[in-house]
Protein backbone atom coordinates (compact mmCIF):
# COMPACT_ATOMS: atom_id res chain seq x y z
CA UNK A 1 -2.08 -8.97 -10.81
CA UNK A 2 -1.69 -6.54 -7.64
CA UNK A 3 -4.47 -7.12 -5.50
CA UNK A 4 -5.34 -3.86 -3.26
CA UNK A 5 -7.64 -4.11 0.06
CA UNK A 6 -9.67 -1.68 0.67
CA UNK A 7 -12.52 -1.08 3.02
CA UNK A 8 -15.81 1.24 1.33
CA UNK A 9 -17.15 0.27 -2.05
CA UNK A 10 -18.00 2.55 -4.04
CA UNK A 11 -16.48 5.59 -1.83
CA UNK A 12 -16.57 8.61 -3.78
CA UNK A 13 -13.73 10.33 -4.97
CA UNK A 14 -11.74 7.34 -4.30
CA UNK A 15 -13.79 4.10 -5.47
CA UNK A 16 -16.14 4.95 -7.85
CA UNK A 17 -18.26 3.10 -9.99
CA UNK A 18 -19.01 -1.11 -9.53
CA UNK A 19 -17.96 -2.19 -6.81
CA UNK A 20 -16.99 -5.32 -8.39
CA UNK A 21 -14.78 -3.50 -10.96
CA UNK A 22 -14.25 0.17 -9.82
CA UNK A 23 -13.71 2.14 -12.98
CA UNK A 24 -12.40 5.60 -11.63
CA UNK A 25 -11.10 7.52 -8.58
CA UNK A 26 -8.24 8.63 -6.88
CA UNK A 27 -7.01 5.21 -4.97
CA UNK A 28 -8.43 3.06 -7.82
CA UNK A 29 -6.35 5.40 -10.58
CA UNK A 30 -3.12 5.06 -7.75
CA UNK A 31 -3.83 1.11 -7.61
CA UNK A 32 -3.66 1.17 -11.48
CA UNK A 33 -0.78 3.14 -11.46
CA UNK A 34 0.99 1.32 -9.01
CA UNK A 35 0.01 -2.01 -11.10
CA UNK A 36 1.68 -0.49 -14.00
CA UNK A 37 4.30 0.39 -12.73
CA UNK A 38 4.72 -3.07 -11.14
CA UNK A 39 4.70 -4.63 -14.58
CA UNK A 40 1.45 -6.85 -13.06
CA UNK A 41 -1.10 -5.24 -15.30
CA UNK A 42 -4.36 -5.97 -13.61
CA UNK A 43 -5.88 -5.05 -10.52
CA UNK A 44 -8.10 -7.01 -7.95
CA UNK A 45 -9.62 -5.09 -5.38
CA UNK A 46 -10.25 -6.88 -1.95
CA UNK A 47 -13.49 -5.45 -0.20
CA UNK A 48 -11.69 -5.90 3.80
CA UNK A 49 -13.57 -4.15 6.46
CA UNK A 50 -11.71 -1.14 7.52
CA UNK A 51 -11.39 -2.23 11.38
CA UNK A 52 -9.51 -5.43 10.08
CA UNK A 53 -7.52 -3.30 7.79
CA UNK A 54 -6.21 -1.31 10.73
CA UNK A 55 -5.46 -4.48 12.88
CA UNK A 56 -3.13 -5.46 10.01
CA UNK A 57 -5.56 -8.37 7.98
CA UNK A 58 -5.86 -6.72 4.48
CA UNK A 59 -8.01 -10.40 3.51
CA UNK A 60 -5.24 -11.67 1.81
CA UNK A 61 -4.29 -8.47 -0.17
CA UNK A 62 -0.76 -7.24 -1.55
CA UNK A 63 -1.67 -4.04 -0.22
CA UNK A 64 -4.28 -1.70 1.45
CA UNK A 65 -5.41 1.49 0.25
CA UNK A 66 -8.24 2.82 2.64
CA UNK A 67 -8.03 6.33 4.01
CA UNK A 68 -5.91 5.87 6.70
CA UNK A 69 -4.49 7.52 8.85
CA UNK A 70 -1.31 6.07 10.58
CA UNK A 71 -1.30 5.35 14.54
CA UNK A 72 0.98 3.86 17.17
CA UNK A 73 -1.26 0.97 17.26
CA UNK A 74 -1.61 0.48 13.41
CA UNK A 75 2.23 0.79 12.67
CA UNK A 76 2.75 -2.14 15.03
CA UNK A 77 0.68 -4.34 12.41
CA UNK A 78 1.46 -2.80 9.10
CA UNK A 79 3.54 -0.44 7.23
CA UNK A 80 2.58 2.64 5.96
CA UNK A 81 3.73 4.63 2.99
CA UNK A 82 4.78 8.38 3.09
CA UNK A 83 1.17 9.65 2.90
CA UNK A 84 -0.49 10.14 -0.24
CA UNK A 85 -3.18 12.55 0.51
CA UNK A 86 -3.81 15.35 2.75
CA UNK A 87 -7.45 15.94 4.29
CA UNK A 88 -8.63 17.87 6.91
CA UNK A 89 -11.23 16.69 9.36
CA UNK A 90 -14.83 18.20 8.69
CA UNK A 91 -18.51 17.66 10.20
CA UNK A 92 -21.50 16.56 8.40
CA UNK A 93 -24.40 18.32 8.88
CA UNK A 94 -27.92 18.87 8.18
CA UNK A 95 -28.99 21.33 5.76
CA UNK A 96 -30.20 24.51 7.85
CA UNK A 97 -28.40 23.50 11.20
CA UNK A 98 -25.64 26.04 12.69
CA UNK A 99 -22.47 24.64 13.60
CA UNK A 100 -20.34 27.79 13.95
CA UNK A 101 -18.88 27.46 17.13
CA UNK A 102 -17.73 24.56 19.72
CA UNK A 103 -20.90 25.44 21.86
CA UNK A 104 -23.07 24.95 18.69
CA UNK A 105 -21.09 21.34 17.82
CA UNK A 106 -21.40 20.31 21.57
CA UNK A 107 -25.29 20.73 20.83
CA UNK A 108 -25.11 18.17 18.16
CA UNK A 109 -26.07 14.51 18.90
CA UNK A 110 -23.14 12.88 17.04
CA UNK A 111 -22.51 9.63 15.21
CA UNK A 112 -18.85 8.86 15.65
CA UNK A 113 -16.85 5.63 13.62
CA UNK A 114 -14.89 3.60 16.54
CA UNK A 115 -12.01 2.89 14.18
CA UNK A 116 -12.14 6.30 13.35
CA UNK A 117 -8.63 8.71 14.36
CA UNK A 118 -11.04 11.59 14.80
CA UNK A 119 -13.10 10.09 17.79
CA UNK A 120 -10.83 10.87 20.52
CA UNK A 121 -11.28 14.37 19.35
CA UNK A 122 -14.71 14.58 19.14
CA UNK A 123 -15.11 13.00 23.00
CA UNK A 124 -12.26 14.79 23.93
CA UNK A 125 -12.20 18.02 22.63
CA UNK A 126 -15.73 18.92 21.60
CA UNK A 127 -17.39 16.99 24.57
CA UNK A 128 -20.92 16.62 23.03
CA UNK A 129 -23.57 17.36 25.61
CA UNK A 130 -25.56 14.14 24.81
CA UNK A 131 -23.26 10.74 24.95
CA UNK A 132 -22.38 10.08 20.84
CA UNK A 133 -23.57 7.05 19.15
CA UNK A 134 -20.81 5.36 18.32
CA UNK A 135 -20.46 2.64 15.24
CA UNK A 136 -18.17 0.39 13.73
CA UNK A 137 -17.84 1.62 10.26
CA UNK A 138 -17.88 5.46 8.35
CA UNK A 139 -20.80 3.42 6.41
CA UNK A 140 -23.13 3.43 9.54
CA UNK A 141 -22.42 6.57 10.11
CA UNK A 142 -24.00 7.64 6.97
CA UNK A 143 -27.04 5.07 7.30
CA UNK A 144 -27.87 6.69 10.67
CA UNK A 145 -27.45 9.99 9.47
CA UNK A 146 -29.80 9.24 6.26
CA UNK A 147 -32.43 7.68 8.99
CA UNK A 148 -32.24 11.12 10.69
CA UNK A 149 -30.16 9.82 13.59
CA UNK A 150 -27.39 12.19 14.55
CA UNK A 151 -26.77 16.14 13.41
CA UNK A 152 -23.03 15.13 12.57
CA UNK A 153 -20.02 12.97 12.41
C-alpha cells in the first residue's frame, strides 16, 4: 500500500470525491498510478495540513502530493520531484468587481495563505492599500471569502 499525504480534501481537480476514499482527480489518478506502478496496489491517503507538509512532516506518509511549489526553505526538509504540473497564479474575485489593472488589485482587501509562495508577491508587488488578512490555510481563504471577507486571494 503507498500511502500519499496530502493537505485539502476534497480539492477539486485534484481530490475529488470522499474524502475518506477519493475516487477521481489528477493527484489521486497520479497516486494510483504511481501505486501501480510500485507493484503496492492500494492507496491510503494521509489528510496532513499543508504548513506541516512544507516543514517536511507528511504524518507518517510515503509521500506528499499537495500543490507545491518548491522553495529554499522546503528543499532543506524534503525532496521534490521534477514538477508535475504547471499553473499560473490567478485572483479570485467577486462576480461584478474590476480587477484589470495593479491600481484596481491594490483596491482589493485581500485574503492571503501564509504558507502560500504567492504572498510575498502579493505584499510585495501589488502592495494592497488596506493591510491583507492573512491565514494559515488556502481553506480559510475560501471560508472568508464565502463570508464576504476579502475581494481576492
Amino acid at each position: 500500500m503507498l500511502a500519499v499525504a496530502t493537505a485539502f480534501l476534497p480539492a477539486p481537480g485534484f481530490w475529488e470525491g470522499d474524502p475518506a476514499a477519493p475516487s477521481g482527480g489528477f493527484e489521486q489518478g497520479l497516486a494510483a498510478a504511481l501505486a501501480e506502478r510500485l507493484g503496492l496496489g492500494r492507496v491510503r491517503v494521509v489528510q496532513v495540513p499543508f504548513a506541516r507538509i512544507a516543514a517536511g512532516d507528511l504524518g507518517g506518509a510515503d509521500l506528499a502530493l499537495a500543490q507545491m511549489t518548491p522553495t529554499g526553505e522546503r528543499e532543506r526538509v524534503a525532496d521534490f520531484t521534477t514538477p508535475y504540473l504547471a499553473a499560473q497564479p490567478g485572483v479570485l474575485v467577486r462576480a461584478g468587481v474590476e480587477a484589470a489593472d495593479l491600481s484596481d488589485l491594490q483596491e482589493l482587501r485581500w485574503v492571503i495563505s501564509r504558507v502560500s509562495t504567492l504572498t510575498p508577491i502579493v505584499r510585495g508587488r501589488v502592495r494592497p492599500n488596506d493591510p491583507p488578512l492573512e491565514v494559515v490555510a488556502t481553506p480559510m481563504v475560501y471560508f472568508f471569502f464565502s463570508f464576504g471577507i476579502g475581494g481576492s486571494w
